[in-house]
C-alpha atoms as a PDB file:
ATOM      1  CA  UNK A   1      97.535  94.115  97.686  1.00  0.00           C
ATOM      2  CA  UNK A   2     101.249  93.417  98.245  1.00  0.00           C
ATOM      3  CA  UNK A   3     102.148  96.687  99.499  1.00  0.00           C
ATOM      4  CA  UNK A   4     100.964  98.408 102.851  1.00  0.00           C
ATOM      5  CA  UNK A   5      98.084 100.622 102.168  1.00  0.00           C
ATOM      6  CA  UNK A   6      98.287 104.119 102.086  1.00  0.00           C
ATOM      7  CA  UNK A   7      96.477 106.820 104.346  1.00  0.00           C
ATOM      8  CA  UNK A   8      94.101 107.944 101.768  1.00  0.00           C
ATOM      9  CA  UNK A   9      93.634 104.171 101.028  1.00  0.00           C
ATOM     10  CA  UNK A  10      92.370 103.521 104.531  1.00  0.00           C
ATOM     11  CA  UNK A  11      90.613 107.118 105.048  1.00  0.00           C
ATOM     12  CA  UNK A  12      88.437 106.140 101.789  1.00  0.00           C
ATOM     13  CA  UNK A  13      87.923 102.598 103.447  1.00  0.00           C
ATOM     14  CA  UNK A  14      86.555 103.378 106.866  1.00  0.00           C
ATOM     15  CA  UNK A  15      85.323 107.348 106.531  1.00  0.00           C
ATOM     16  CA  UNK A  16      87.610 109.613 107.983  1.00  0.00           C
ATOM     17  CA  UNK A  17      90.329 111.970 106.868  1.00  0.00           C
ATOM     18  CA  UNK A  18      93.447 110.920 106.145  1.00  0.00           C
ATOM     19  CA  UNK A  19      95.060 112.935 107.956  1.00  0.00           C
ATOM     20  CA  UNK A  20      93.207 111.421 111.076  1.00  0.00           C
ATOM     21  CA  UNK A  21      94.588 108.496 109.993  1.00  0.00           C
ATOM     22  CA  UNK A  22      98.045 109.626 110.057  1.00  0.00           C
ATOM     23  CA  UNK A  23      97.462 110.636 113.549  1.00  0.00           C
ATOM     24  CA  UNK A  24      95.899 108.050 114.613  1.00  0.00           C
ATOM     25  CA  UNK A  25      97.253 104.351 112.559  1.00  0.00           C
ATOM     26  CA  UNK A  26      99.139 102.628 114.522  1.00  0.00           C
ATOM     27  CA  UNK A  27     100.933  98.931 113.335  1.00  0.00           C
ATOM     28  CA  UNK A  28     100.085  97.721 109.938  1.00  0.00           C
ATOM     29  CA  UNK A  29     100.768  94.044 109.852  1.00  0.00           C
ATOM     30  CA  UNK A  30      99.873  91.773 106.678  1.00  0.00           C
ATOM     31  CA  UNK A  31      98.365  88.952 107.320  1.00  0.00           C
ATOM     32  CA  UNK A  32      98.442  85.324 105.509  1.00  0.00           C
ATOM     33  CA  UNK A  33      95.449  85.671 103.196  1.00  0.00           C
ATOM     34  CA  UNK A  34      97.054  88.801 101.683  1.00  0.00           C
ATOM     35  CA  UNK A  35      94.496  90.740 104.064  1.00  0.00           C
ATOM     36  CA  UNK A  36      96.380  94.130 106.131  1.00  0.00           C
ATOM     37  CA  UNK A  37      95.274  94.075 109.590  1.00  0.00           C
ATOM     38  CA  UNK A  38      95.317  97.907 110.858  1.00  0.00           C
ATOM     39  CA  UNK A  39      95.549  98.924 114.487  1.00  0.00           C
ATOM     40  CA  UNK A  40      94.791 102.532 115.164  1.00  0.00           C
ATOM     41  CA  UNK A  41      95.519 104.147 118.658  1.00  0.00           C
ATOM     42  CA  UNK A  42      93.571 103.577 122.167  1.00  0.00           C
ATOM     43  CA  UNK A  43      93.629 107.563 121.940  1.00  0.00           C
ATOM     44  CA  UNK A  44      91.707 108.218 118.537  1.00  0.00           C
ATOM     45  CA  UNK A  45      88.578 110.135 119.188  1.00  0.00           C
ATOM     46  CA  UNK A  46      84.956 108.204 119.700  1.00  0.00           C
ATOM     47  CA  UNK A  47      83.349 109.999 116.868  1.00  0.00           C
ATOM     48  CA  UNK A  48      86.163 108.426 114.178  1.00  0.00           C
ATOM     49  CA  UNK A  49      86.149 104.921 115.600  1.00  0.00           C
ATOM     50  CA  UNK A  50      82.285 103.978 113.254  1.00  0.00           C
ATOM     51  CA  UNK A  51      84.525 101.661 111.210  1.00  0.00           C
ATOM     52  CA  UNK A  52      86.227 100.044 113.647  1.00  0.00           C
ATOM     53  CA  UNK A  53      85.537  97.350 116.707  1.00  0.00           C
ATOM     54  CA  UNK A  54      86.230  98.141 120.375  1.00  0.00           C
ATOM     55  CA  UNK A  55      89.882  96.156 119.506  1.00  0.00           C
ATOM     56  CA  UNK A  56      90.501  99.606 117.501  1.00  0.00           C
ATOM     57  CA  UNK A  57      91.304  97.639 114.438  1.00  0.00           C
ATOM     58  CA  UNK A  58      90.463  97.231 111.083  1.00  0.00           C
ATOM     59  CA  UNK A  59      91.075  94.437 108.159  1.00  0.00           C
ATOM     60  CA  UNK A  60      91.488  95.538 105.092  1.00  0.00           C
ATOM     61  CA  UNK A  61      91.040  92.878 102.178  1.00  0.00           C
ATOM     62  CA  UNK A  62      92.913  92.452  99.172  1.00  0.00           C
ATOM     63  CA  UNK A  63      91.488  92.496  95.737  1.00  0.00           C
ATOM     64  CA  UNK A  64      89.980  89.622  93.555  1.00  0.00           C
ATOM     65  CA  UNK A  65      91.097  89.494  90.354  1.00  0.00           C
ATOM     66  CA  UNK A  66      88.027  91.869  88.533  1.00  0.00           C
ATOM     67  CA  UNK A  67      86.888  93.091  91.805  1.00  0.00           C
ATOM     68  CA  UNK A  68      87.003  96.099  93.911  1.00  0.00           C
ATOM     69  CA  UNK A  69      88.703  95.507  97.197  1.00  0.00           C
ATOM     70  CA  UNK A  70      87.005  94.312 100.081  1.00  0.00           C
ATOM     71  CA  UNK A  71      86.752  95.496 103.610  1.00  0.00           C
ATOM     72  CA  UNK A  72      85.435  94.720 107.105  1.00  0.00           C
ATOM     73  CA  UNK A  73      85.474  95.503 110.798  1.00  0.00           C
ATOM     74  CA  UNK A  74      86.535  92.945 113.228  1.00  0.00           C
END
């Protein structure tokens, strides 16, 4: 993925409104293996952070060619 995801890309990912990430995402930054490392906010509610690690972050993995895109949590 060349392009910073979107929202609903990242709500979809890691199971939470998009709007919560709106409120919540903080720095998107890409990273050198075409991967987008997400930070989301020290304030985002307990009950959203499942996806994430205790870093509040969240990698988000570009596609293969003929896959589906690949995530994980730090």
């Amino acid at each position: 993925m060349n392009r910073k995801p979107t929202n609903l890309e990242i709500a979809a990912e890691i199971g939470i409104t998009e709007a919560d990430v709106g409120r919540y995402r903080g720095e998107t930054f890409l990273l050198g293996d075409g991967a987008w490392l997400i930070h989301f906010l020290f304030q985002m509610p307990k009950e959203l952070r499942g996806g994430l690690t205790g870093s509040f972050t969240y990698i988000l993995k570009p596609n293969a060619p003929g896959t589906e895109r690949r995530s994980e949590t730090l």
